[in-house]
C-alpha atoms as a PDB file:
ATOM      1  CA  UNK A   1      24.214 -36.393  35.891  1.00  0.00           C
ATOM      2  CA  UNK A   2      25.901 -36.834  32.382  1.00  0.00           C
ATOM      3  CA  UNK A   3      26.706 -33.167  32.894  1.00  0.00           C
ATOM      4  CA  UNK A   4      28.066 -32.849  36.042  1.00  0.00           C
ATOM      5  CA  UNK A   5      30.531 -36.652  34.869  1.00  0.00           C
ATOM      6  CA  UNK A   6      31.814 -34.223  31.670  1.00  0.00           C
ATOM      7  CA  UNK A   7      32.521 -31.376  34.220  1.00  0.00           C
ATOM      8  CA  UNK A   8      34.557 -33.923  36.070  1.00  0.00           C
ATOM      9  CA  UNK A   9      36.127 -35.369  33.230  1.00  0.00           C
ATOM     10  CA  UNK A  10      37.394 -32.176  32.028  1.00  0.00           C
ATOM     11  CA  UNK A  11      38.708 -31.295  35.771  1.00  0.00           C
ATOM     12  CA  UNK A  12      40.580 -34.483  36.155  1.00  0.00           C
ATOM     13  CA  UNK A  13      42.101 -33.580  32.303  1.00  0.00           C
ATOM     14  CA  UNK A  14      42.869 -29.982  32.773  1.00  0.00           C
ATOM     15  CA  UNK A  15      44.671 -31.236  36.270  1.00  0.00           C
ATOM     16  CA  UNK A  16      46.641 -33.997  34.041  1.00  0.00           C
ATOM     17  CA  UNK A  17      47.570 -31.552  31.765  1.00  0.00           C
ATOM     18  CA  UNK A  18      48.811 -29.095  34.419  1.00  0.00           C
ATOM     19  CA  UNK A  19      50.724 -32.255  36.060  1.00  0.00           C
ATOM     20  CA  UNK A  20      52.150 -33.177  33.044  1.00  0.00           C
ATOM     21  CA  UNK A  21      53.730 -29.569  31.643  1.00  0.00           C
ATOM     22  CA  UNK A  22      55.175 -28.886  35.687  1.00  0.00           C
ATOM     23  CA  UNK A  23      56.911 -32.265  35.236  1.00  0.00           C
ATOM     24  CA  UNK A  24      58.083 -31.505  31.331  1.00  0.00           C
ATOM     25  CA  UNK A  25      59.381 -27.729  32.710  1.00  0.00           C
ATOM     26  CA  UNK A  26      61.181 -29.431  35.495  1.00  0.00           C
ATOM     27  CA  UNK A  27      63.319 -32.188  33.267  1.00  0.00           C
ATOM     28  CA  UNK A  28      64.010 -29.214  31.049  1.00  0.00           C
ATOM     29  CA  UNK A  29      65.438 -27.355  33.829  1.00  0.00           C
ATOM     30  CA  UNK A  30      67.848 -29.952  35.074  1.00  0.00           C
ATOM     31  CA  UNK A  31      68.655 -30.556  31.385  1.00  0.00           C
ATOM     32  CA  UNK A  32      69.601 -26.804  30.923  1.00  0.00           C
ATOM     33  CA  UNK A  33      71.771 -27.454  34.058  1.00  0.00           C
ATOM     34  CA  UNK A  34      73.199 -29.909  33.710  1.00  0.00           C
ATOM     35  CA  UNK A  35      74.047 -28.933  29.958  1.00  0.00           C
ATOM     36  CA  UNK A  36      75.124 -25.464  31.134  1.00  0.00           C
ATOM     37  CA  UNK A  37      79.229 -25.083  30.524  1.00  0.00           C
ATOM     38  CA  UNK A  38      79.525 -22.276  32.925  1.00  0.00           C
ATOM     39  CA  UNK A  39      78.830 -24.354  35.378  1.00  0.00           C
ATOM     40  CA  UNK A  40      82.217 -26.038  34.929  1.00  0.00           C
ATOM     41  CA  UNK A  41      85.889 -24.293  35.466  1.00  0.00           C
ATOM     42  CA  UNK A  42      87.072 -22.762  32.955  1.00  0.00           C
ATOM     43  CA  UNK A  43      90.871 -22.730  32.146  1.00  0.00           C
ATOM     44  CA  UNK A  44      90.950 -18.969  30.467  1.00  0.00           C
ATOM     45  CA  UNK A  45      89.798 -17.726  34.091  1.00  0.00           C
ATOM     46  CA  UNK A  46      92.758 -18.948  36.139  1.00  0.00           C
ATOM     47  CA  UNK A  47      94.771 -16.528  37.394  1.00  0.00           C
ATOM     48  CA  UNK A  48      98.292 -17.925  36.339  1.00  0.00           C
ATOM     49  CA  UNK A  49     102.103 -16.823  37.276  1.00  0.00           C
ATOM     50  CA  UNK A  50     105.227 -18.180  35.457  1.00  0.00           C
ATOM     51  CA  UNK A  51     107.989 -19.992  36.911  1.00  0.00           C
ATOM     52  CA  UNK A  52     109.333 -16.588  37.526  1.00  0.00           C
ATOM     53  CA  UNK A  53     106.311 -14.894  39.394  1.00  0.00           C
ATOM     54  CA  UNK A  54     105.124 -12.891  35.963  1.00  0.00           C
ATOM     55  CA  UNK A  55     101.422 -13.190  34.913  1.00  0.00           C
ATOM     56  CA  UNK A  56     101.069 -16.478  33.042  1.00  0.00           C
ATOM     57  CA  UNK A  57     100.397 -15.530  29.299  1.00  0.00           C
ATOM     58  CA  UNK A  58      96.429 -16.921  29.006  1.00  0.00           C
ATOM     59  CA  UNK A  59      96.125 -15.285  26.047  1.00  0.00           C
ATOM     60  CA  UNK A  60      98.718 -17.118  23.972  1.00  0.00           C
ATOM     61  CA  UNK A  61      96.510 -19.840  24.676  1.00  0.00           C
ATOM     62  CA  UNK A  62      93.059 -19.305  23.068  1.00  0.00           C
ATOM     63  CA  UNK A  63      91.556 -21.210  20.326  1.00  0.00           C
ATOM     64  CA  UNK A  64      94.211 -24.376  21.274  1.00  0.00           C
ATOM     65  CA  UNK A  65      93.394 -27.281  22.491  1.00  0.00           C
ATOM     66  CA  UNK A  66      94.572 -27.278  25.794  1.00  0.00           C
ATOM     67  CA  UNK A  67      96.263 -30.456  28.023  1.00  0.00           C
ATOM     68  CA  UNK A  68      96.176 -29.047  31.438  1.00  0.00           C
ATOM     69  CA  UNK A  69      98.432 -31.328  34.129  1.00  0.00           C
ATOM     70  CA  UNK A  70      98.755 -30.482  37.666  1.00  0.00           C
ATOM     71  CA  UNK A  71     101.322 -31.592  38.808  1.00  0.00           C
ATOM     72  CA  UNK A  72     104.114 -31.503  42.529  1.00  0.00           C
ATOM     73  CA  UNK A  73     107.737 -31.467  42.717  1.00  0.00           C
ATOM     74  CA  UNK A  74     107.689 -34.317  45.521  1.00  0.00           C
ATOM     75  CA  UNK A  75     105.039 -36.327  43.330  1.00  0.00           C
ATOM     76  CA  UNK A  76     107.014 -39.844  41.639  1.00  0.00           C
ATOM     77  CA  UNK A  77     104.493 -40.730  38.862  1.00  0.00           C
ATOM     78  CA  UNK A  78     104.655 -37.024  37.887  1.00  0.00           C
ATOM     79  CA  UNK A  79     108.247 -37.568  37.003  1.00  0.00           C
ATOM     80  CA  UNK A  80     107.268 -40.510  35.101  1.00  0.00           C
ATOM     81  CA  UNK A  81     104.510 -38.371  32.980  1.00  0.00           C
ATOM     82  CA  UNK A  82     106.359 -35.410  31.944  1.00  0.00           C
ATOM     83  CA  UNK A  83     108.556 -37.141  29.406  1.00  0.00           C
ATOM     84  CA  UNK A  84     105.123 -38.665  27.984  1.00  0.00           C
ATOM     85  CA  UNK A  85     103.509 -34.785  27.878  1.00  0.00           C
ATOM     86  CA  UNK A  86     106.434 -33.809  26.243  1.00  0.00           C
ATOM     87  CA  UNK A  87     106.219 -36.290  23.448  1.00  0.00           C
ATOM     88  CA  UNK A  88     102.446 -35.193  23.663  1.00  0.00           C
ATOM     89  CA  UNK A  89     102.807 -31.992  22.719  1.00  0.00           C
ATOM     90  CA  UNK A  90     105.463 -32.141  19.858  1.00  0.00           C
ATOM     91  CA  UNK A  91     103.194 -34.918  18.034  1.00  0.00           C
ATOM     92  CA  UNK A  92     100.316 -32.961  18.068  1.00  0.00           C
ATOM     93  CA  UNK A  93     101.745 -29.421  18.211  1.00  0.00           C
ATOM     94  CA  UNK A  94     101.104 -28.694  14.847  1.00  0.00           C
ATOM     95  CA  UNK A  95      97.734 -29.376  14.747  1.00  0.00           C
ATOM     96  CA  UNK A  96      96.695 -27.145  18.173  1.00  0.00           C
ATOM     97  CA  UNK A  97      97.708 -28.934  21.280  1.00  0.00           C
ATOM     98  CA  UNK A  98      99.438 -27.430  23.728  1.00  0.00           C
ATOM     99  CA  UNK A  99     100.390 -28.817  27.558  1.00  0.00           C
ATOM    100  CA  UNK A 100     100.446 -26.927  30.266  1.00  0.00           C
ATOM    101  CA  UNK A 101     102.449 -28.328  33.959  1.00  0.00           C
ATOM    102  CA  UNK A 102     100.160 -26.612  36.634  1.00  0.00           C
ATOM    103  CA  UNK A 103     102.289 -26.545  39.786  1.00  0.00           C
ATOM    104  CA  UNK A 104     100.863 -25.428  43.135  1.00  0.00           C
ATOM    105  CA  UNK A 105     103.919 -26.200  45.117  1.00  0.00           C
ATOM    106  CA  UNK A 106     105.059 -23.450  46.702  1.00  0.00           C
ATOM    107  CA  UNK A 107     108.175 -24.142  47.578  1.00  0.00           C
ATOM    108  CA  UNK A 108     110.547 -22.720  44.429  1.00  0.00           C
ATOM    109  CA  UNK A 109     113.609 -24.764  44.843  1.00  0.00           C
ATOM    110  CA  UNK A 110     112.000 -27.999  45.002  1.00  0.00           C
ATOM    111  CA  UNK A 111     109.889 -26.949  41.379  1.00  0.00           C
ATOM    112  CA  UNK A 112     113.699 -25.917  40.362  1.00  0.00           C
ATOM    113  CA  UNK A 113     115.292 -29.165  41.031  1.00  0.00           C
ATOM    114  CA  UNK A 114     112.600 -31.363  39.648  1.00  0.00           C
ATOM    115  CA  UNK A 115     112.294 -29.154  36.545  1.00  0.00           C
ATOM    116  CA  UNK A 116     116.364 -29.701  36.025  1.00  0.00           C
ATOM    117  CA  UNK A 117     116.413 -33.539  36.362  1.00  0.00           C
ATOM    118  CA  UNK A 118     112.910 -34.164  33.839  1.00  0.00           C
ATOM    119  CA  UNK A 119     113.483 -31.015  31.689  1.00  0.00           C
ATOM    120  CA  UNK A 120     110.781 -30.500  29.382  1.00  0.00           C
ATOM    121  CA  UNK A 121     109.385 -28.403  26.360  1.00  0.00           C
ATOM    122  CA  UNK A 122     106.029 -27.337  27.004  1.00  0.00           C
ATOM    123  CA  UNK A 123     105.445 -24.259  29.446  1.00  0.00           C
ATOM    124  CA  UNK A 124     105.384 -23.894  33.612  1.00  0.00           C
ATOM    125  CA  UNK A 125     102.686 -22.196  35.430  1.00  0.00           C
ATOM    126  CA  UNK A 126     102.637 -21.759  39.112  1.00  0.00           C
ATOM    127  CA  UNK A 127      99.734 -21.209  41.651  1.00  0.00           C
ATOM    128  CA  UNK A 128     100.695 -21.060  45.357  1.00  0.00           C
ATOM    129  CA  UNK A 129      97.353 -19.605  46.406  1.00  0.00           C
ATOM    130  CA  UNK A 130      96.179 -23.378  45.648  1.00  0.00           C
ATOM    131  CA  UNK A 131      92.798 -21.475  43.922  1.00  0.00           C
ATOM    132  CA  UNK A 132      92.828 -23.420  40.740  1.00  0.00           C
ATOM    133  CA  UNK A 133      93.205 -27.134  42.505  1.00  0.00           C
ATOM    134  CA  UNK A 134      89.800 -25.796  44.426  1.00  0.00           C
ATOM    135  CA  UNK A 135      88.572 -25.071  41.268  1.00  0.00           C
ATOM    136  CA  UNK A 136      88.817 -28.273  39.783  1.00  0.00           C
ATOM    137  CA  UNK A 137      88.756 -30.312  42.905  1.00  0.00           C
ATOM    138  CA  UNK A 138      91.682 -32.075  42.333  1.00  0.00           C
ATOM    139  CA  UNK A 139      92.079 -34.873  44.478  1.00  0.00           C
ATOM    140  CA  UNK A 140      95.056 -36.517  43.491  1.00  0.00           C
ATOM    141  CA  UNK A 141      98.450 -36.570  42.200  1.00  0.00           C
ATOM    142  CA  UNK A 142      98.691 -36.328  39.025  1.00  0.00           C
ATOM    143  CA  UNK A 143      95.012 -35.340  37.755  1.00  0.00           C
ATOM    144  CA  UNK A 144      95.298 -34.017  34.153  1.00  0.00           C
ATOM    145  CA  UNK A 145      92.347 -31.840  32.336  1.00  0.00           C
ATOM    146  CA  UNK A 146      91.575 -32.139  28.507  1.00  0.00           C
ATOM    147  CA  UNK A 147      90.445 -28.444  27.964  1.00  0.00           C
ATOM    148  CA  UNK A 148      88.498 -27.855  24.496  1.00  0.00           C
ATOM    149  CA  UNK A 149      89.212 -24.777  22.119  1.00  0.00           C
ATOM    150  CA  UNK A 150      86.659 -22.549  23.871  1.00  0.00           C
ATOM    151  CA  UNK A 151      88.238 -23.104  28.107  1.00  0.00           C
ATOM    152  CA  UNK A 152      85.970 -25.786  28.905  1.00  0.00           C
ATOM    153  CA  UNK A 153      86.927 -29.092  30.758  1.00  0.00           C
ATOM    154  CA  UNK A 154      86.306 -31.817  28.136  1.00  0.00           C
ATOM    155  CA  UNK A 155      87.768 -34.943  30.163  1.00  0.00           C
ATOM    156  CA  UNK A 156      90.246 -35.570  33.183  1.00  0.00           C
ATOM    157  CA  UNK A 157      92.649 -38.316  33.736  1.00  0.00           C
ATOM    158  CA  UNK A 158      93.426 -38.835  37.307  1.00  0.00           C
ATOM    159  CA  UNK A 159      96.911 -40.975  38.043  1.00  0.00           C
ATOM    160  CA  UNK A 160     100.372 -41.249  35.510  1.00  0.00           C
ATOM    161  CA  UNK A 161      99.699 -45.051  34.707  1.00  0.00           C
ATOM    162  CA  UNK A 162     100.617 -45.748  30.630  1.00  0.00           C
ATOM    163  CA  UNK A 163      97.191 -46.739  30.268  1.00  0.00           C
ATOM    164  CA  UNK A 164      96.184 -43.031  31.559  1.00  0.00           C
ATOM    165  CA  UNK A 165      98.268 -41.585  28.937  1.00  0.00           C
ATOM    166  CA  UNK A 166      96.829 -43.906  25.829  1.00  0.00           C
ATOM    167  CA  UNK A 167      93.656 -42.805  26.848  1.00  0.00           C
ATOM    168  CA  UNK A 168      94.530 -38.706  27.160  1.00  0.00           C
ATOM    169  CA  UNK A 169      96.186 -39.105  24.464  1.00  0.00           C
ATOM    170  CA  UNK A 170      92.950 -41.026  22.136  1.00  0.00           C
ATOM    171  CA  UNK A 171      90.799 -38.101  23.770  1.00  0.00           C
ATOM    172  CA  UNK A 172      93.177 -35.118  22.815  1.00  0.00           C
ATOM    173  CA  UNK A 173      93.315 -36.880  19.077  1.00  0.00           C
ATOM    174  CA  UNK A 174      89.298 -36.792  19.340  1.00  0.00           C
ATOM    175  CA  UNK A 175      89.415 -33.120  20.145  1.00  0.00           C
ATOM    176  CA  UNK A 176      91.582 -31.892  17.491  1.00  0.00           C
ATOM    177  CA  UNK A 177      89.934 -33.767  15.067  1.00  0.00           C
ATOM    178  CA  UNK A 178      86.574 -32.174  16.234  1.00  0.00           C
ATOM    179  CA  UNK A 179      85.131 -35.813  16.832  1.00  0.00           C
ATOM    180  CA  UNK A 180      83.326 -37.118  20.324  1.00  0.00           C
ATOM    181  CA  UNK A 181      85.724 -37.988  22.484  1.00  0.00           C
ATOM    182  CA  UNK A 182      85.621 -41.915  23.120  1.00  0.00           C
ATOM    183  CA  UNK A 183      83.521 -43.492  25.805  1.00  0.00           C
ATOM    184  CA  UNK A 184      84.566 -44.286  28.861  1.00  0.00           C
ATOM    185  CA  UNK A 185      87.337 -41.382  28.126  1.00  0.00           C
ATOM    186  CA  UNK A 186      87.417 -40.252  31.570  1.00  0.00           C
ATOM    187  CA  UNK A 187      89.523 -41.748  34.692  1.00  0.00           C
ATOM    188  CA  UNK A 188      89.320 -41.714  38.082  1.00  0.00           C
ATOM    189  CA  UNK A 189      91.208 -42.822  41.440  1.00  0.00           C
ATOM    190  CA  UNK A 190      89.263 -45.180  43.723  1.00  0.00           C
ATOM    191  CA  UNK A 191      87.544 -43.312  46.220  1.00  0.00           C
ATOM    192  CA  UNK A 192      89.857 -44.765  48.987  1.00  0.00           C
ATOM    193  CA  UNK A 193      92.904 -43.002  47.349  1.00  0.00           C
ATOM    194  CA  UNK A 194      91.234 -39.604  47.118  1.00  0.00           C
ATOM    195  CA  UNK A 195      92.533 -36.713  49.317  1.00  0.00           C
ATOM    196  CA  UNK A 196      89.234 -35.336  50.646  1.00  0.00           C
ATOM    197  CA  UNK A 197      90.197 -34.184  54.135  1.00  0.00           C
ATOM    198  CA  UNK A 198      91.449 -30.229  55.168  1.00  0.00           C
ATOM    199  CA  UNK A 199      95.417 -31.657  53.768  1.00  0.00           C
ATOM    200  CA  UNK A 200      94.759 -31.247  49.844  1.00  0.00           C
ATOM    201  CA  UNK A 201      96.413 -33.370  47.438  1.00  0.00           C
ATOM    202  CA  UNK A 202      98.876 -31.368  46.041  1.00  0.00           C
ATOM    203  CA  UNK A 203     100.368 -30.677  49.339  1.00  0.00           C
ATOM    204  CA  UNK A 204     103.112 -32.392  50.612  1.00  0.00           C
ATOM    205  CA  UNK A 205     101.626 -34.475  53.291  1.00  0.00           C
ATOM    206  CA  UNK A 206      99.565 -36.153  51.386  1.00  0.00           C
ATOM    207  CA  UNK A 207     100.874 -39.084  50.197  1.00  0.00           C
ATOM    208  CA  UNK A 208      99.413 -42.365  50.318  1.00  0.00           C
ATOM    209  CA  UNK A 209     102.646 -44.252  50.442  1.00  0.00           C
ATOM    210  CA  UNK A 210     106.186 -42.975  51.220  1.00  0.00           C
ATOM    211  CA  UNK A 211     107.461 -44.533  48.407  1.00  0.00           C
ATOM    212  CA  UNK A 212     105.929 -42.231  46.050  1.00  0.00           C
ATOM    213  CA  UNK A 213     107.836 -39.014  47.505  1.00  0.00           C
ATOM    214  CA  UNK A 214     111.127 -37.827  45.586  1.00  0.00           C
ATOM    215  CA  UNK A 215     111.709 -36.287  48.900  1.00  0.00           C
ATOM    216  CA  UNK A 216     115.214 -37.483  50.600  1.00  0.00           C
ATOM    217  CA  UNK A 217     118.849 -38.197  49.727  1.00  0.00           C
ATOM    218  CA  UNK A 218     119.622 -39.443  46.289  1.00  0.00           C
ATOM    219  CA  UNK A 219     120.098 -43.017  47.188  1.00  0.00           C
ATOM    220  CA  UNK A 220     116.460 -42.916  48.576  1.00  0.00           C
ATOM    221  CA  UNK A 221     115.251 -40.809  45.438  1.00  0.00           C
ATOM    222  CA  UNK A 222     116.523 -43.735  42.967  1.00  0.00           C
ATOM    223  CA  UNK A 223     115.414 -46.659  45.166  1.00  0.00           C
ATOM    224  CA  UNK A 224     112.139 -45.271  45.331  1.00  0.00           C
ATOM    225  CA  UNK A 225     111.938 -44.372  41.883  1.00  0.00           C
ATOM    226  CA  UNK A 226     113.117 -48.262  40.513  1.00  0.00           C
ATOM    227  CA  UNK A 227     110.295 -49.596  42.562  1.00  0.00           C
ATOM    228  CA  UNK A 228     107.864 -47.228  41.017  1.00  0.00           C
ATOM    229  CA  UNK A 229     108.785 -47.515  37.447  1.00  0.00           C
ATOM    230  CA  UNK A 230     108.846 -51.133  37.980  1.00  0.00           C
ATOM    231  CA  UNK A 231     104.923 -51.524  39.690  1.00  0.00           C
ATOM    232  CA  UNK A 232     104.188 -48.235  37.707  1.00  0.00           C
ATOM    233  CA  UNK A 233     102.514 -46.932  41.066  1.00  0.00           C
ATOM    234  CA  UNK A 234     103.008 -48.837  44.654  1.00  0.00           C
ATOM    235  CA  UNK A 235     100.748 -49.629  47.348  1.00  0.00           C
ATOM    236  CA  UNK A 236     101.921 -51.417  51.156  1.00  0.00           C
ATOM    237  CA  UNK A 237     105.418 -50.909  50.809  1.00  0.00           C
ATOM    238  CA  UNK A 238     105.878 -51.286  47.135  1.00  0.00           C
ATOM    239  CA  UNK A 239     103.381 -54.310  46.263  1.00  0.00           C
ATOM    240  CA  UNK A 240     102.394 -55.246  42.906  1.00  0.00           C
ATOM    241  CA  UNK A 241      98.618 -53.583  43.527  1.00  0.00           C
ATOM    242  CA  UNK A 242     100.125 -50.124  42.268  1.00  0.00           C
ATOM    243  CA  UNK A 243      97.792 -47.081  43.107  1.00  0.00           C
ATOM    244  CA  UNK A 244      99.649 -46.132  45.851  1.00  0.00           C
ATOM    245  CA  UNK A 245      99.045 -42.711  45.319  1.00  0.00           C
ATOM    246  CA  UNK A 246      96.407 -42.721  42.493  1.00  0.00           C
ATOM    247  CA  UNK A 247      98.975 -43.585  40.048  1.00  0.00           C
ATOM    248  CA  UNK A 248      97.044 -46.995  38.682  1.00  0.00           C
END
């Protein structure tokens, strides 16, 4: 009897231990997963044209900290964010920042115009084909990527709220300085303001609120774009709410 209870015993052990290394091998599979950077886009792979339909220079780019916004010509709190990307980049140029507009407008006069009225320093790309906003699932206007020295998404910042920028810009300071970024670095629109249906949200008819177009005759332009500067983002006809578009 004692015999055939120590045969048991060792079954029900040997079955514990089996149990107990599946479960171990599993967590360290998700782990490896979810720890794996290829699984997240990478900005050296996007395939890139200039504001003149040349191949985007990628190259120029490696080993720099990279701030990656995407950004439409129709789009009011991108207006409002370039002049703040431009100061970006010439405070931290020096020590291997670099910003990057990602535009995947396609119509060229609009990107034109817009580009004349909020001229900036930092460089243009262009991506008509829409492939990189599916590759970072952008889902609203404007959604700007941290990108690390090695091409790897290291934060995004969804919206063109001030308190968007303090926070990209904290992060990007993080980066250089080869310190964790800060918690609670990364922002996000509220579900509700997300474009998730076949019209994506860097095309033109998405917009959660008319008021945050530049579309229209000047007059309209400069209404629109008092109200917006003044709610930084509007929401039901220009309320105080802001978000309007993903802006807050």
């Amino acid at each position: 009897m004692r015999g055939r209870v120590a045969t048991g015993n060792r079954g029900r052990a040997r079955w514990s231990v089996a149990v107990l290394t599946i479960a171990v091998l599993a967590l360290s599979a998700v782990h490896l997963r979810a720890a794996d950077p290829s699984s997240a886009p990478r900005f050296d792979a996007l395939k890139l044209q200039t504001t003149e339909g040349a191949a985007f220079p990628m190259g120029s780019l490696r080993g720099k900290v990279v701030v990656l916004d995407f950004w439409a010509p129709w789009c009011m709190p991108c207006r409002a964010s370039f002049p703040f990307l431009d100061g970006l980049e010439a405070r931290h140029r020096a020590a291997g920042l670099v910003v990057v507009g990602l535009t995947l407008d396609k119509d060229s006069d609009g990107i034109s115009r817009f580009l004349e009225s909020v001229p900036v320093g930092f460089p243009i790309a262009r991506d008509p084909s829409g492939a990189a906003g599916e590759a970072f699932g952008v889902v609203a206007m404007p959604t700007t990527f941290l990108i690390d020295r090695d091409g790897r998404v290291a934060a995004r910042f969804e919206g063109g709220a001030s308190s968007v920028h303090e926070k990209l810009e904290a992060a990007a300071e993080a980066l250089l300085a080869g310190k964790p970024l800060p918690e609670g670095t990364d922002v996000r629109v509220a579900k509700s303001l997300q474009a998730t249906s076949d019209v994506k949200a860097w095309q033109r008819g998405y917009l959660a609120d008319p008021i945050m177009s530049l579309d229209g005759d000047a007059l309209t332009r400069t209404i629109r774009e008092h109200v917006h500067a003044s709610k930084e983002g509007a929401a039901g006809d220009g309320g105080a709410s802001g978000g309007g578009c993903g802006c807050n």
